[in-house]
N, C-alpha and C. Protein backbone atom coordinates (compact mmCIF):
# COMPACT_ATOMS: atom_id res chain seq x y z
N UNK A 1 54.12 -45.00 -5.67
CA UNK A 1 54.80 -43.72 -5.60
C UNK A 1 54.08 -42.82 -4.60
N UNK A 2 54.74 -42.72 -3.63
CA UNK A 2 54.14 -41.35 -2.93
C UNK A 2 54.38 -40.03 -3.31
N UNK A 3 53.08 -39.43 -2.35
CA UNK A 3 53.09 -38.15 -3.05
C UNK A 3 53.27 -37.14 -1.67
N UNK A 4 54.37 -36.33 -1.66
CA UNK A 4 55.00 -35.24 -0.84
C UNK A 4 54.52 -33.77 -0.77
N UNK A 5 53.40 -33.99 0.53
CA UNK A 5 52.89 -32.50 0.06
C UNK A 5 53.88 -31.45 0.76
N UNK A 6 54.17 -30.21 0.92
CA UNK A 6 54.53 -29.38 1.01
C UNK A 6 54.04 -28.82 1.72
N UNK A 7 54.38 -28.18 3.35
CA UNK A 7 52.86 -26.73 3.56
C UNK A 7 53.85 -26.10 3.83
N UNK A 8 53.84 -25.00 2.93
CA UNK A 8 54.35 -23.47 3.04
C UNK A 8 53.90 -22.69 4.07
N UNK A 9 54.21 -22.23 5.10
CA UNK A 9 53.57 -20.91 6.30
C UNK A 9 54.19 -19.65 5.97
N UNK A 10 53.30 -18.92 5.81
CA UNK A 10 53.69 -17.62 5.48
C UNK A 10 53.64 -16.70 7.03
N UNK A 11 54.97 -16.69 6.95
CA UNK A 11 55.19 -15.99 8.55
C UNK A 11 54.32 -15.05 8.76
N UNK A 12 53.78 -14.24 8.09
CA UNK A 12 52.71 -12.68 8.26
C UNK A 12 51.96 -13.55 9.17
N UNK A 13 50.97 -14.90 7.97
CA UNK A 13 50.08 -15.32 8.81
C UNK A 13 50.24 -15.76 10.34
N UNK A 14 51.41 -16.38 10.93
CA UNK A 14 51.60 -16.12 12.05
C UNK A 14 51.88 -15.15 13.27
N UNK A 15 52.08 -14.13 12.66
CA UNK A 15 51.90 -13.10 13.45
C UNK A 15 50.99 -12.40 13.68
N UNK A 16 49.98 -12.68 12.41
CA UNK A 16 48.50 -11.46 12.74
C UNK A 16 47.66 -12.69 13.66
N UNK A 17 48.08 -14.14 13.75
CA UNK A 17 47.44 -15.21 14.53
C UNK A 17 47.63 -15.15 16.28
N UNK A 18 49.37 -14.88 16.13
CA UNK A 18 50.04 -14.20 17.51
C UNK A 18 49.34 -13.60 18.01
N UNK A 19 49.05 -12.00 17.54
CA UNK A 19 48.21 -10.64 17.93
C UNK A 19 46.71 -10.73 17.46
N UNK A 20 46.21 -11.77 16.99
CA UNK A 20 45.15 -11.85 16.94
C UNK A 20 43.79 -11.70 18.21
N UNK A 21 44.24 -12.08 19.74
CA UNK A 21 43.16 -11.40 20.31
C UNK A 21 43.51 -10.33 20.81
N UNK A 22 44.45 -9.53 20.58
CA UNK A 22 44.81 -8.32 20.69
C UNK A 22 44.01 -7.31 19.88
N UNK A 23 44.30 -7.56 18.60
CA UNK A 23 43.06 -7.15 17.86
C UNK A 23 41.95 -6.81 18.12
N UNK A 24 41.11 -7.93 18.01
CA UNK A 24 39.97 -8.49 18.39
C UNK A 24 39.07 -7.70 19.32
N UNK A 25 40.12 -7.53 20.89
CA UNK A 25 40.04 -6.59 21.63
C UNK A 25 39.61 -4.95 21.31
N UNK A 26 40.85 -4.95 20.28
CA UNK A 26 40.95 -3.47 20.44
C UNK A 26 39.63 -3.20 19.58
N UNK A 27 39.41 -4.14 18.79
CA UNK A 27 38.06 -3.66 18.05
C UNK A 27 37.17 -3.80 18.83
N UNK A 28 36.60 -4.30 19.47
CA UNK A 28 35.83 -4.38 20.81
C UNK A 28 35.44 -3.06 21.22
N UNK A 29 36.69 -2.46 22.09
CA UNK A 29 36.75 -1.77 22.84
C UNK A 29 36.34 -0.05 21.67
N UNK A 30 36.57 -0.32 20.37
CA UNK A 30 36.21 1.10 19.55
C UNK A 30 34.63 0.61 19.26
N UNK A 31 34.15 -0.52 19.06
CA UNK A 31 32.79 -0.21 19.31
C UNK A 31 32.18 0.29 20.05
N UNK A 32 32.54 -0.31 21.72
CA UNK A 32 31.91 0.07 22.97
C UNK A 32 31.83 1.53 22.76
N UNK A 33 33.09 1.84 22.77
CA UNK A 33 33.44 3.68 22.45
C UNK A 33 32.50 4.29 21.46
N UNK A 34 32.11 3.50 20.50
CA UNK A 34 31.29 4.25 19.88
C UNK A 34 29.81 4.17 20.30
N UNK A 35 29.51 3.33 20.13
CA UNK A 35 28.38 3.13 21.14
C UNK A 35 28.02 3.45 22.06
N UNK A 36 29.28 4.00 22.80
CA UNK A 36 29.00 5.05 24.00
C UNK A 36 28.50 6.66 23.98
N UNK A 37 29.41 6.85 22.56
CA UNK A 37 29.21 8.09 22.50
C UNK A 37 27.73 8.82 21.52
N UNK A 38 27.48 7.30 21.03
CA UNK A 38 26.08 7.59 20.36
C UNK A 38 25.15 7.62 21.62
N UNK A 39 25.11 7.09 22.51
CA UNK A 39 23.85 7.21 23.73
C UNK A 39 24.48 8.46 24.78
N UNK A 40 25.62 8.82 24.71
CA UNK A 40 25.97 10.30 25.43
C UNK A 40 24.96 11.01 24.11
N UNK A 41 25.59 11.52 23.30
CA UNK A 41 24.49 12.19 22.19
C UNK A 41 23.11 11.87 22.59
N UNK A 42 22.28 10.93 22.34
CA UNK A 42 20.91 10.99 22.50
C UNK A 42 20.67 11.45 23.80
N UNK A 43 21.21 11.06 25.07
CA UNK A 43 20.56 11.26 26.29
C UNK A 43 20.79 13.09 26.52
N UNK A 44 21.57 14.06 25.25
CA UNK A 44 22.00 15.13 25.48
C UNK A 44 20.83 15.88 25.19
N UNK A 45 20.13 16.89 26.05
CA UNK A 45 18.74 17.39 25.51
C UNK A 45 19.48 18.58 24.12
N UNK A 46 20.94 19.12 24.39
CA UNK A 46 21.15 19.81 23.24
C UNK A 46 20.67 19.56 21.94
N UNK A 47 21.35 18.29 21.74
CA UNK A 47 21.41 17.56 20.65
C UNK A 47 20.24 16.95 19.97
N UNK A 48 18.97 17.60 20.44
CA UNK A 48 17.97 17.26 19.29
C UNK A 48 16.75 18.65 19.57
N UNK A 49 15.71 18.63 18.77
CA UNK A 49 14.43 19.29 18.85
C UNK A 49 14.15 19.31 20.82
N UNK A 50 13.65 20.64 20.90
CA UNK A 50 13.49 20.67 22.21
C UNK A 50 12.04 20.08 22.23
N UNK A 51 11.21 19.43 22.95
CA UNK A 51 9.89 18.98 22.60
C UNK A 51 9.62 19.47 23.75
N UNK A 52 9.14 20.51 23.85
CA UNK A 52 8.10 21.29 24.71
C UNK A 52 7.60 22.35 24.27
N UNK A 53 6.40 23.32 25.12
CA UNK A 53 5.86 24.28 24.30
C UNK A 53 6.12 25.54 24.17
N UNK A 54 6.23 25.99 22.50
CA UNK A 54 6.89 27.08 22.34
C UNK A 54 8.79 26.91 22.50
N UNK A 55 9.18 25.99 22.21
CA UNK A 55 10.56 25.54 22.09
C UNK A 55 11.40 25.73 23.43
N UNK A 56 11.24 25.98 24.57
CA UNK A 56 11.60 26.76 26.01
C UNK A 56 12.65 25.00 26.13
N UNK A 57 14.06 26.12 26.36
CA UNK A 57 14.46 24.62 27.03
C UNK A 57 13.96 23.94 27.87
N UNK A 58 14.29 22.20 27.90
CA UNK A 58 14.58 21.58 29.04
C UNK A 58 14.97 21.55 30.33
N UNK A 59 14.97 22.79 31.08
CA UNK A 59 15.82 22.38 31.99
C UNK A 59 15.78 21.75 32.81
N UNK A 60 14.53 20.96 33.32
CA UNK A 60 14.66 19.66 34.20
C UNK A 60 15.45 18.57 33.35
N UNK A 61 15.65 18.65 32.23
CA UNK A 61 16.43 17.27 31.33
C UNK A 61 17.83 17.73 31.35
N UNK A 62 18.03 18.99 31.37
CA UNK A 62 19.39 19.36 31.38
C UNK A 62 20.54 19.36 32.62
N UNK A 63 21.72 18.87 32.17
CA UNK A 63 22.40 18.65 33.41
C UNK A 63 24.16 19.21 33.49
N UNK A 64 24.80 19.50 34.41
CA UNK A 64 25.86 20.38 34.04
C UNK A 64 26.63 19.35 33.14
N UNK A 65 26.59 17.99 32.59
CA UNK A 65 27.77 17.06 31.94
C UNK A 65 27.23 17.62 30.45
N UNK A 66 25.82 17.89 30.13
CA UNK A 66 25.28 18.27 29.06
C UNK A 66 26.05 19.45 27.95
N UNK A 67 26.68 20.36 29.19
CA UNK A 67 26.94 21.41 28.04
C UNK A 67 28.41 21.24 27.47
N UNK A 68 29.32 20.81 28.21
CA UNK A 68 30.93 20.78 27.68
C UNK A 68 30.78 20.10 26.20
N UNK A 69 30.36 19.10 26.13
CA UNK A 69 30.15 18.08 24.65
C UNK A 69 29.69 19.29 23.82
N UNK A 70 28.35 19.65 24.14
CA UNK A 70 27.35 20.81 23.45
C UNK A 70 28.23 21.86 22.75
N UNK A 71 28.84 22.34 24.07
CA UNK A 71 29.94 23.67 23.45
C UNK A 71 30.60 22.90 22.49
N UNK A 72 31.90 22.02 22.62
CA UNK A 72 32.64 21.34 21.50
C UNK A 72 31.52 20.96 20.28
N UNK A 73 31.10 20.15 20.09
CA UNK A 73 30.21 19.83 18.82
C UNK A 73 29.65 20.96 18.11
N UNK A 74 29.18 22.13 18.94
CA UNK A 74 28.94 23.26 18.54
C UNK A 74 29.82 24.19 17.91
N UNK A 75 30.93 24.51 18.23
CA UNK A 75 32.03 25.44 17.71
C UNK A 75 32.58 24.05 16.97
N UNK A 76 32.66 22.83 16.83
CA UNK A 76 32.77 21.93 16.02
C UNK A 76 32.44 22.36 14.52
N UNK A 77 30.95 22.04 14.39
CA UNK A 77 29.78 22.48 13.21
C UNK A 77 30.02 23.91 12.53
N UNK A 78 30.33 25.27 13.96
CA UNK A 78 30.31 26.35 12.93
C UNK A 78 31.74 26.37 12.31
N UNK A 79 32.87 25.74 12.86
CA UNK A 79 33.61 26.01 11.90
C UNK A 79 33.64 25.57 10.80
N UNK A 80 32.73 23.99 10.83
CA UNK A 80 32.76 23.98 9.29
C UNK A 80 31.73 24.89 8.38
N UNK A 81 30.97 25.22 9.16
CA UNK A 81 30.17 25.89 8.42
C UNK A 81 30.24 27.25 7.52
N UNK A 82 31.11 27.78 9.03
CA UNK A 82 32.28 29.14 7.96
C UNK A 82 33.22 28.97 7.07
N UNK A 83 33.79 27.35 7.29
CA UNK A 83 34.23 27.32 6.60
C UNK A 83 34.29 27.17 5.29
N UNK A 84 33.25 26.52 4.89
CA UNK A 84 31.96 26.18 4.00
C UNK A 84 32.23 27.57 2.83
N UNK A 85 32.14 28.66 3.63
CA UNK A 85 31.25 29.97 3.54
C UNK A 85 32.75 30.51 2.62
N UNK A 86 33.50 30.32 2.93
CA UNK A 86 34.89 30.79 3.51
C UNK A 86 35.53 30.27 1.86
N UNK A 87 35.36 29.05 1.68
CA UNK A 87 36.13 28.42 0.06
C UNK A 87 34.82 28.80 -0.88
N UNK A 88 33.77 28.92 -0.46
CA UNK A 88 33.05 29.17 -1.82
C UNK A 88 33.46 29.86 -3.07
N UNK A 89 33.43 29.62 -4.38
CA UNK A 89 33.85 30.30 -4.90
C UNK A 89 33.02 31.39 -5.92
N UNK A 90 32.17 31.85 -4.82
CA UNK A 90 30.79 32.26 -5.78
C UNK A 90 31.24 33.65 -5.08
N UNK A 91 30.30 34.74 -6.28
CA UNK A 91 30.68 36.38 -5.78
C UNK A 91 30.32 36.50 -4.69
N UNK A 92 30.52 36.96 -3.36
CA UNK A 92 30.38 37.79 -2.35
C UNK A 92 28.51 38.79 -2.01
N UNK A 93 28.17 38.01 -1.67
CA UNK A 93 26.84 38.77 -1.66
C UNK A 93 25.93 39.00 -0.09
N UNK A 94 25.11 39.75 0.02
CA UNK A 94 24.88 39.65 1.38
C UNK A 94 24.09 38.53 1.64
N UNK A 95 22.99 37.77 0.50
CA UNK A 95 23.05 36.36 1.42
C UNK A 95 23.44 35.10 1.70
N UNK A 96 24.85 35.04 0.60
CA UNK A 96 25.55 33.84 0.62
C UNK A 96 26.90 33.84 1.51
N UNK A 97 26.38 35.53 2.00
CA UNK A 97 27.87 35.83 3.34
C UNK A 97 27.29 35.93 4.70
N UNK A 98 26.23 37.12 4.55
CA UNK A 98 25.41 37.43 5.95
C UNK A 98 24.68 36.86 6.67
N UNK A 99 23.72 36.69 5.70
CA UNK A 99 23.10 35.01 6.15
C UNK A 99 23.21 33.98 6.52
N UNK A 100 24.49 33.68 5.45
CA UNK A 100 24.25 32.52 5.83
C UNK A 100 25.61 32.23 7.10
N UNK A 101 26.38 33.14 7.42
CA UNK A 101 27.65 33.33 8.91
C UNK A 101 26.28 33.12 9.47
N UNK A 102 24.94 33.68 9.62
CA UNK A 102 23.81 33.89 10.80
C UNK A 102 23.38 32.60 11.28
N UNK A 103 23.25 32.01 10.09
CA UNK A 103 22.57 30.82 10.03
C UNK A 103 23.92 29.61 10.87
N UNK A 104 25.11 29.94 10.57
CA UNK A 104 26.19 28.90 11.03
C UNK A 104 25.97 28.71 12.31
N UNK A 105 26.25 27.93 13.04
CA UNK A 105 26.66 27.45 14.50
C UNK A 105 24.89 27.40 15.48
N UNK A 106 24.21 27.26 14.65
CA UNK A 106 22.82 26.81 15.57
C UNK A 106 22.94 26.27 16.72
N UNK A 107 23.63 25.17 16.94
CA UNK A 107 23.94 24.07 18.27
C UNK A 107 24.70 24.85 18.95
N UNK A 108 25.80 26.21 18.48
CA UNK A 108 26.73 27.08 19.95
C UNK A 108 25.80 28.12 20.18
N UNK A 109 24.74 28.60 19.39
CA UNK A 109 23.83 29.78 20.52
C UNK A 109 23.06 28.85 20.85
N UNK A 110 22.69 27.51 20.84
CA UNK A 110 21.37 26.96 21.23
C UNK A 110 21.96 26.65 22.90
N UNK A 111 23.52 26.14 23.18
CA UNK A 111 23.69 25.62 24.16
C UNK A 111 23.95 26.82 24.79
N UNK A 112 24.69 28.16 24.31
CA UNK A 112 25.25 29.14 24.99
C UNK A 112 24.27 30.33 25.55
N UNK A 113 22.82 29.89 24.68
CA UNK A 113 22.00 31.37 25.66
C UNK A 113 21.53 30.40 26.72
N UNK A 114 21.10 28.95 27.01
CA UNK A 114 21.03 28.40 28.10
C UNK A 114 21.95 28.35 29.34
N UNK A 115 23.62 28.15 28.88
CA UNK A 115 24.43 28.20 29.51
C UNK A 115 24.33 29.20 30.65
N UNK A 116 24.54 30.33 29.33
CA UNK A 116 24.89 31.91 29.94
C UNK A 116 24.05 32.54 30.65
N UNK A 117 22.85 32.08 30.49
CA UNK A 117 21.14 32.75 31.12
C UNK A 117 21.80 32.14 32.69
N UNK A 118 21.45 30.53 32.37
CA UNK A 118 21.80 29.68 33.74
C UNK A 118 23.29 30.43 34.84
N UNK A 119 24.61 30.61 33.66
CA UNK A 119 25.45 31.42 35.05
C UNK A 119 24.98 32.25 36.11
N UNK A 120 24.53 33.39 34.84
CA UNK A 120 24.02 34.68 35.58
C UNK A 120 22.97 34.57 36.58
N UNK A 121 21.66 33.49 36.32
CA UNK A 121 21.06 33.54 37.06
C UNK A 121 20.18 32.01 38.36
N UNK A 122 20.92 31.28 37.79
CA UNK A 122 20.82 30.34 38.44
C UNK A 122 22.71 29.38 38.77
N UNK A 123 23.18 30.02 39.08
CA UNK A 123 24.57 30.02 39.04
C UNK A 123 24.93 28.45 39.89
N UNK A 124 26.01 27.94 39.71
CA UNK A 124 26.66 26.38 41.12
C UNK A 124 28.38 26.25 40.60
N UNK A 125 28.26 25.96 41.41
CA UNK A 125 30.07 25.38 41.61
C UNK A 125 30.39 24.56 40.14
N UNK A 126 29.57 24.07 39.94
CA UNK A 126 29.96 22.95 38.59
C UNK A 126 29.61 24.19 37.50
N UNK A 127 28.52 24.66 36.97
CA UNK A 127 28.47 25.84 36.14
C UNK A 127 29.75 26.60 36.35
N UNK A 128 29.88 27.32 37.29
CA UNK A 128 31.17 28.62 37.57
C UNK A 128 32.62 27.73 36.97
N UNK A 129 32.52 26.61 37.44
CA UNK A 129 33.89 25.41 36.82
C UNK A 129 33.94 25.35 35.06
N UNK A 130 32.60 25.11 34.77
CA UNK A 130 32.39 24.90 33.20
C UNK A 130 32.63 26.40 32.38
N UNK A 131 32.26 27.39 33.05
CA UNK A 131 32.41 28.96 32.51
C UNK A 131 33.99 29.05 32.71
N UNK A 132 34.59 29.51 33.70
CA UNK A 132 36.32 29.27 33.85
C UNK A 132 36.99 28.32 32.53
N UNK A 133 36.45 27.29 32.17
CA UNK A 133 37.25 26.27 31.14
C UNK A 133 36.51 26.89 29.83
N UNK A 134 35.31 27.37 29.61
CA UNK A 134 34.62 26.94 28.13
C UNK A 134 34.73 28.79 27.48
N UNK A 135 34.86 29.52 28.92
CA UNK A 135 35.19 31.23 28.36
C UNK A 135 36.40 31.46 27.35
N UNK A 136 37.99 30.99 27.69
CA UNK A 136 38.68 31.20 26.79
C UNK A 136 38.76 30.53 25.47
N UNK A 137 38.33 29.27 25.55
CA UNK A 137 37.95 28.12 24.42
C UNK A 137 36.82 29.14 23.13
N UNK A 138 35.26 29.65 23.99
CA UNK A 138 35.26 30.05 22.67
C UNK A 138 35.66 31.59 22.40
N UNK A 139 36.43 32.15 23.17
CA UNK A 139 36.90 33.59 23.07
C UNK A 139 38.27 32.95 21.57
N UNK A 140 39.00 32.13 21.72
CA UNK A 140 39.67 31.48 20.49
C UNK A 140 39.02 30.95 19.51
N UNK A 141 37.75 30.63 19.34
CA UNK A 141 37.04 30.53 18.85
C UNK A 141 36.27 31.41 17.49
N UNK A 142 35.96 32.15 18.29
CA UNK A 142 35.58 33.57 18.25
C UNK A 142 36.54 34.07 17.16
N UNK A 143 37.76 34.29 17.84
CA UNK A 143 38.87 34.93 17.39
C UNK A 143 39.69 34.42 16.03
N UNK A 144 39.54 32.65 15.94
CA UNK A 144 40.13 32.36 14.96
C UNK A 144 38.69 32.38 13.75
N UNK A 145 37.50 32.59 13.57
CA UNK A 145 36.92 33.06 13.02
C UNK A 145 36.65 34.44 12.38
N UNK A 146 36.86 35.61 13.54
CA UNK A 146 36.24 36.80 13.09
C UNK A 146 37.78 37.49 12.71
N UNK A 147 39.00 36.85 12.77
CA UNK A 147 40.37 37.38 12.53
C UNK A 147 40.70 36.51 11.18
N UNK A 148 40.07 35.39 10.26
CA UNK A 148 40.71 35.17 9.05
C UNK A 148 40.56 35.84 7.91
N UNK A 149 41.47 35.92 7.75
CA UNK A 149 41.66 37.12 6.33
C UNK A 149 40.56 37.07 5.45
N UNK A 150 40.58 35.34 5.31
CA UNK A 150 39.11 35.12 4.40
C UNK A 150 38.09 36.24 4.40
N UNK A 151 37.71 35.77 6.09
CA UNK A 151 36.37 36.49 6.32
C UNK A 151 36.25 38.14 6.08
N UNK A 152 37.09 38.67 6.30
CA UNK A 152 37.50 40.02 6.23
C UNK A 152 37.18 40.51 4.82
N UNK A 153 38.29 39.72 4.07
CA UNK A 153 38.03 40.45 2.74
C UNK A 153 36.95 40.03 1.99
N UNK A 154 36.37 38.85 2.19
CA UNK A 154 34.39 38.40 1.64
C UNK A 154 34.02 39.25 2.05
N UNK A 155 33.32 40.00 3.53
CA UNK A 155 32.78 41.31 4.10
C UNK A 155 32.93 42.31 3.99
N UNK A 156 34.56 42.91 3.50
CA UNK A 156 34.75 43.82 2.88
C UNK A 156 34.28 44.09 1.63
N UNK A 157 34.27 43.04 0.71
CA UNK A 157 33.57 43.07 -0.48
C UNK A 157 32.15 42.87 -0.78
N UNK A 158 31.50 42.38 0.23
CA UNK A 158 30.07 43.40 0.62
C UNK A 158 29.86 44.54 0.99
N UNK A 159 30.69 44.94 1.63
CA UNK A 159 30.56 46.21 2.49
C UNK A 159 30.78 46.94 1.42
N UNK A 160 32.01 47.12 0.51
CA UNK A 160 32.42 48.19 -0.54
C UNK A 160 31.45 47.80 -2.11
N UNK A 161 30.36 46.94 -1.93
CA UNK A 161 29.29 46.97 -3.20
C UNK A 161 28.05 47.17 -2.50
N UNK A 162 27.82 47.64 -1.40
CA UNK A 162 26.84 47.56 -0.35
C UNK A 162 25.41 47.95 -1.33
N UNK A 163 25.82 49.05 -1.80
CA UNK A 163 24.58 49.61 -3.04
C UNK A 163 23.93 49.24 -3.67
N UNK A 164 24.82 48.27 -4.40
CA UNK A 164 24.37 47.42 -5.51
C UNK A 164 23.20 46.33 -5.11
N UNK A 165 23.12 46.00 -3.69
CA UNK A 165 22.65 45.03 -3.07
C UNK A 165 20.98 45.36 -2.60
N UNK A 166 20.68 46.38 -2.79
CA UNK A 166 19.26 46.48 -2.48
C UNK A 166 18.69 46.54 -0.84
N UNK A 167 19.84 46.57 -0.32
CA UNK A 167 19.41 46.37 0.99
C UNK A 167 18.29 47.41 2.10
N UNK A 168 18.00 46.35 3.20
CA UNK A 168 16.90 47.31 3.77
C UNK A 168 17.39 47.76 4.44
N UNK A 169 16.91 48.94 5.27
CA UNK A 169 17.68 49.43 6.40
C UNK A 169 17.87 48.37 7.59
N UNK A 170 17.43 47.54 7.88
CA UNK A 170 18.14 46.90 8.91
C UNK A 170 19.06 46.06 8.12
N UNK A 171 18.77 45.44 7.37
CA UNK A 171 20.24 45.14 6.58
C UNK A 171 21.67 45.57 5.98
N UNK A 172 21.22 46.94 6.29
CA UNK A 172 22.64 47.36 5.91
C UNK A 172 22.80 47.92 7.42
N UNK A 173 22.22 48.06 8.23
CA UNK A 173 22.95 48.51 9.58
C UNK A 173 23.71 47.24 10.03
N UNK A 174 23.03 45.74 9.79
CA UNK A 174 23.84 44.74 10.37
C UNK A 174 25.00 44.68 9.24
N UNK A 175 25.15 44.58 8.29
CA UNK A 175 26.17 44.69 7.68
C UNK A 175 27.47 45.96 8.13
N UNK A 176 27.10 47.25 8.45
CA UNK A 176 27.91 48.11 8.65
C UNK A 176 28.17 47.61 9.77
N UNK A 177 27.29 47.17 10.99
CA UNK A 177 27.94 47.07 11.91
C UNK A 177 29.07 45.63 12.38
N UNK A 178 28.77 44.91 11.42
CA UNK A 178 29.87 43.39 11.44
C UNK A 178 30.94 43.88 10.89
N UNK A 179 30.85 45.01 9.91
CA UNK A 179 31.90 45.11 8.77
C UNK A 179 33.10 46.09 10.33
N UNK A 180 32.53 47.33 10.90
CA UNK A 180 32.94 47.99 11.74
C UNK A 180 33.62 47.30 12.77
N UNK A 181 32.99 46.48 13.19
CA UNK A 181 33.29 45.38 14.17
C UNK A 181 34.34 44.46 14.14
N UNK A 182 34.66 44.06 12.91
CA UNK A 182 35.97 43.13 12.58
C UNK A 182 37.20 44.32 12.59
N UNK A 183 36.58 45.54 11.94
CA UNK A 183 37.61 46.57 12.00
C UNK A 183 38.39 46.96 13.11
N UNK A 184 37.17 46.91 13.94
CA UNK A 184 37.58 47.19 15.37
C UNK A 184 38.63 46.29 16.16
N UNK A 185 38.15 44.90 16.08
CA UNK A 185 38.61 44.33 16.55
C UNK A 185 39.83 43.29 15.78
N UNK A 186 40.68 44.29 14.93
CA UNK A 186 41.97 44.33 14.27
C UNK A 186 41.90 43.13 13.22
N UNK A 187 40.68 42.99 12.56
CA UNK A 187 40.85 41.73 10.97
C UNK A 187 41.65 42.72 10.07
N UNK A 188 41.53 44.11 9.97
CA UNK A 188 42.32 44.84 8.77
C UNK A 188 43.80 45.09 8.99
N UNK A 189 44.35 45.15 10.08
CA UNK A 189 45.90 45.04 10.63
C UNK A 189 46.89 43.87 10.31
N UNK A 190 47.93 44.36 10.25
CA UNK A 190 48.88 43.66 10.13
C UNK A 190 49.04 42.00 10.27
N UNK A 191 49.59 41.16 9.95
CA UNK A 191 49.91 39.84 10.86
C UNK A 191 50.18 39.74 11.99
N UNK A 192 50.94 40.60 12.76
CA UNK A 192 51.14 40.76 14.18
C UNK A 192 50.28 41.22 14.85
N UNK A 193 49.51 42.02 14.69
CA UNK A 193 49.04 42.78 15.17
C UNK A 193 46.99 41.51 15.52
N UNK A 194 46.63 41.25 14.56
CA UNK A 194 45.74 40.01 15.32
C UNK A 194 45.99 39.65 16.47
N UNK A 195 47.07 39.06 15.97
CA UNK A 195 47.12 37.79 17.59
C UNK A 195 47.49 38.24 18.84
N UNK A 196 47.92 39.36 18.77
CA UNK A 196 48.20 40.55 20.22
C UNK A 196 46.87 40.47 20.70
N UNK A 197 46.37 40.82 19.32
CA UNK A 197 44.30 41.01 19.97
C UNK A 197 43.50 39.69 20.35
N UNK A 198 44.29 38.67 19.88
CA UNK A 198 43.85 37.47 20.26
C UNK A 198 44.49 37.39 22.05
N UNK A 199 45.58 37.77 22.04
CA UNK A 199 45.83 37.27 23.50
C UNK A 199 45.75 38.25 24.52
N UNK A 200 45.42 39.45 23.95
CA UNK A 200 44.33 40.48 24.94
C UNK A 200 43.06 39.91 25.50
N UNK A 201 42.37 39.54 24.44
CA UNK A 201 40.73 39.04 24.63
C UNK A 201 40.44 37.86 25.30
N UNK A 202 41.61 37.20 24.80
CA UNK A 202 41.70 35.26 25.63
C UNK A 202 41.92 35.61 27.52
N UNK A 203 43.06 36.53 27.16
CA UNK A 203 43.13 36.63 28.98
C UNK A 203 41.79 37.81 29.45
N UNK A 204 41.52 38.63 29.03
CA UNK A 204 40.08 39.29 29.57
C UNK A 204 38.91 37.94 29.66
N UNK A 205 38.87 37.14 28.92
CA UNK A 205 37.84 36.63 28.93
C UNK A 205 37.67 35.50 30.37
N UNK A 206 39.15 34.92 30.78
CA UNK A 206 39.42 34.53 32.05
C UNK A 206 38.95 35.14 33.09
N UNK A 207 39.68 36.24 32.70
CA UNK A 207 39.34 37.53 33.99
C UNK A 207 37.87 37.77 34.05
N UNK A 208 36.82 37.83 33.39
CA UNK A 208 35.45 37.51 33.40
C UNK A 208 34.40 37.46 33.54
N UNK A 209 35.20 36.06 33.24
CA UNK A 209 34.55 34.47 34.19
C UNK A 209 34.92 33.58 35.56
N UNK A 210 35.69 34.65 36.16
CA UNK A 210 36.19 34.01 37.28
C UNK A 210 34.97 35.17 38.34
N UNK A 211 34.45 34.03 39.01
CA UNK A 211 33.39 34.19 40.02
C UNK A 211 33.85 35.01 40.98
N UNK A 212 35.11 35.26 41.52
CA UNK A 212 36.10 36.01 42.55
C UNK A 212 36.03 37.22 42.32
N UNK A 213 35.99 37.69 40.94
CA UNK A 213 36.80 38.68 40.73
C UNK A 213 35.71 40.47 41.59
């Protein structure tokens, strides 16, 4: 008596066999990518401890490809960091608000007082190019931070228990003056009325940074 084997093919399996070095590829090619972007990071002097004396940037290590990444990763971090700040659901106090907004975005003043020092005073065609693109980026920046309601009414509710808080005199001047400052620059206004101020400030901030003007 013989015995009749059967082989069942399950069509899937032929098709992921079809596209199989397609695959293969594409996974390839997201390693390389990553791997790329881990040695852009290290070779970035932003992106770690400055090792020289008294913390003074790099600037023989620094190079104009250095800061565009820097800026992004930077306004990257503080937004989560406000944002962080932003869902907490703990009372409103000056150092789980003031502080710690101070403490957010380390990596965008670390790259931006180098940047900005370097425009003004050691200025080039590739800098003046990077200022033109990275001015309105964090002027929106800026704006979609210091304009969310969130933030407004957490600071307001420091600002209106200010007393209770013990503060020193330079602490309550920086407090009055952030609290004044959002005022100013329309967090207590309407819904409409923000984003007018958003697209006032976005186009001033063009206007500038353009080397011509």
């Amino acid at each position: 008596m013989k015995t009749q084997i059967i082989l069942i093919i399950n069509p899937n399996f032929i098709v992921v066999k079809k596209y199989l070095p397609l695959i293969l590829i594409s996974f390839m090619i997201m390693i390389s990518c990553a791997e790329t972007e881990k040695s852009t990071e290290a070779s970035n002097p932003f992106f770690a401890e400055y090792d020289t004396p008294f913390g003074v940037p790099p600037f023989d290590l620094i190079k104009a490809e250095h800061f565009m990444p820097a800026f992004e990763k930077g306004m990257e971090e503080q937004k989560a960091s406000v944002e962080a700040i932003l869902v907490s659901t703990e009372e409103p106090t000056f150092e789980n608000t003031f502080v710690a907004l101070d403490q957010a975005g380390d990596l965008l003043s670390k790259v931006s007082s180098v940047f900005f020092g370097m425009s003004s005073a050691n200025t080039s065609p590739e800098i003046q190019a990077i200022q033109m693109e990275i001015s309105p980026k964090l002027a929106a920046h800026s704006d979609e931070i210091s304009l969310d309601p969130r933030l407004y009414k957490r600071i307001k509710a420091v600002y209106d228990n200010r007393e209770s808080f013990d503060l020193s005199d330079e602490e309550l001047f920086l407090l009055e003056s952030q609290y004044m400052g959002l005022v100013r620059n329309g967090a207590g206004l309407s819904d409409a009325s923000p984003g007018r101020s958003c697209r006032i400030r976005s186009g001033r901030s063009r206007l500038s940074s353009c080397p011509f003007r």
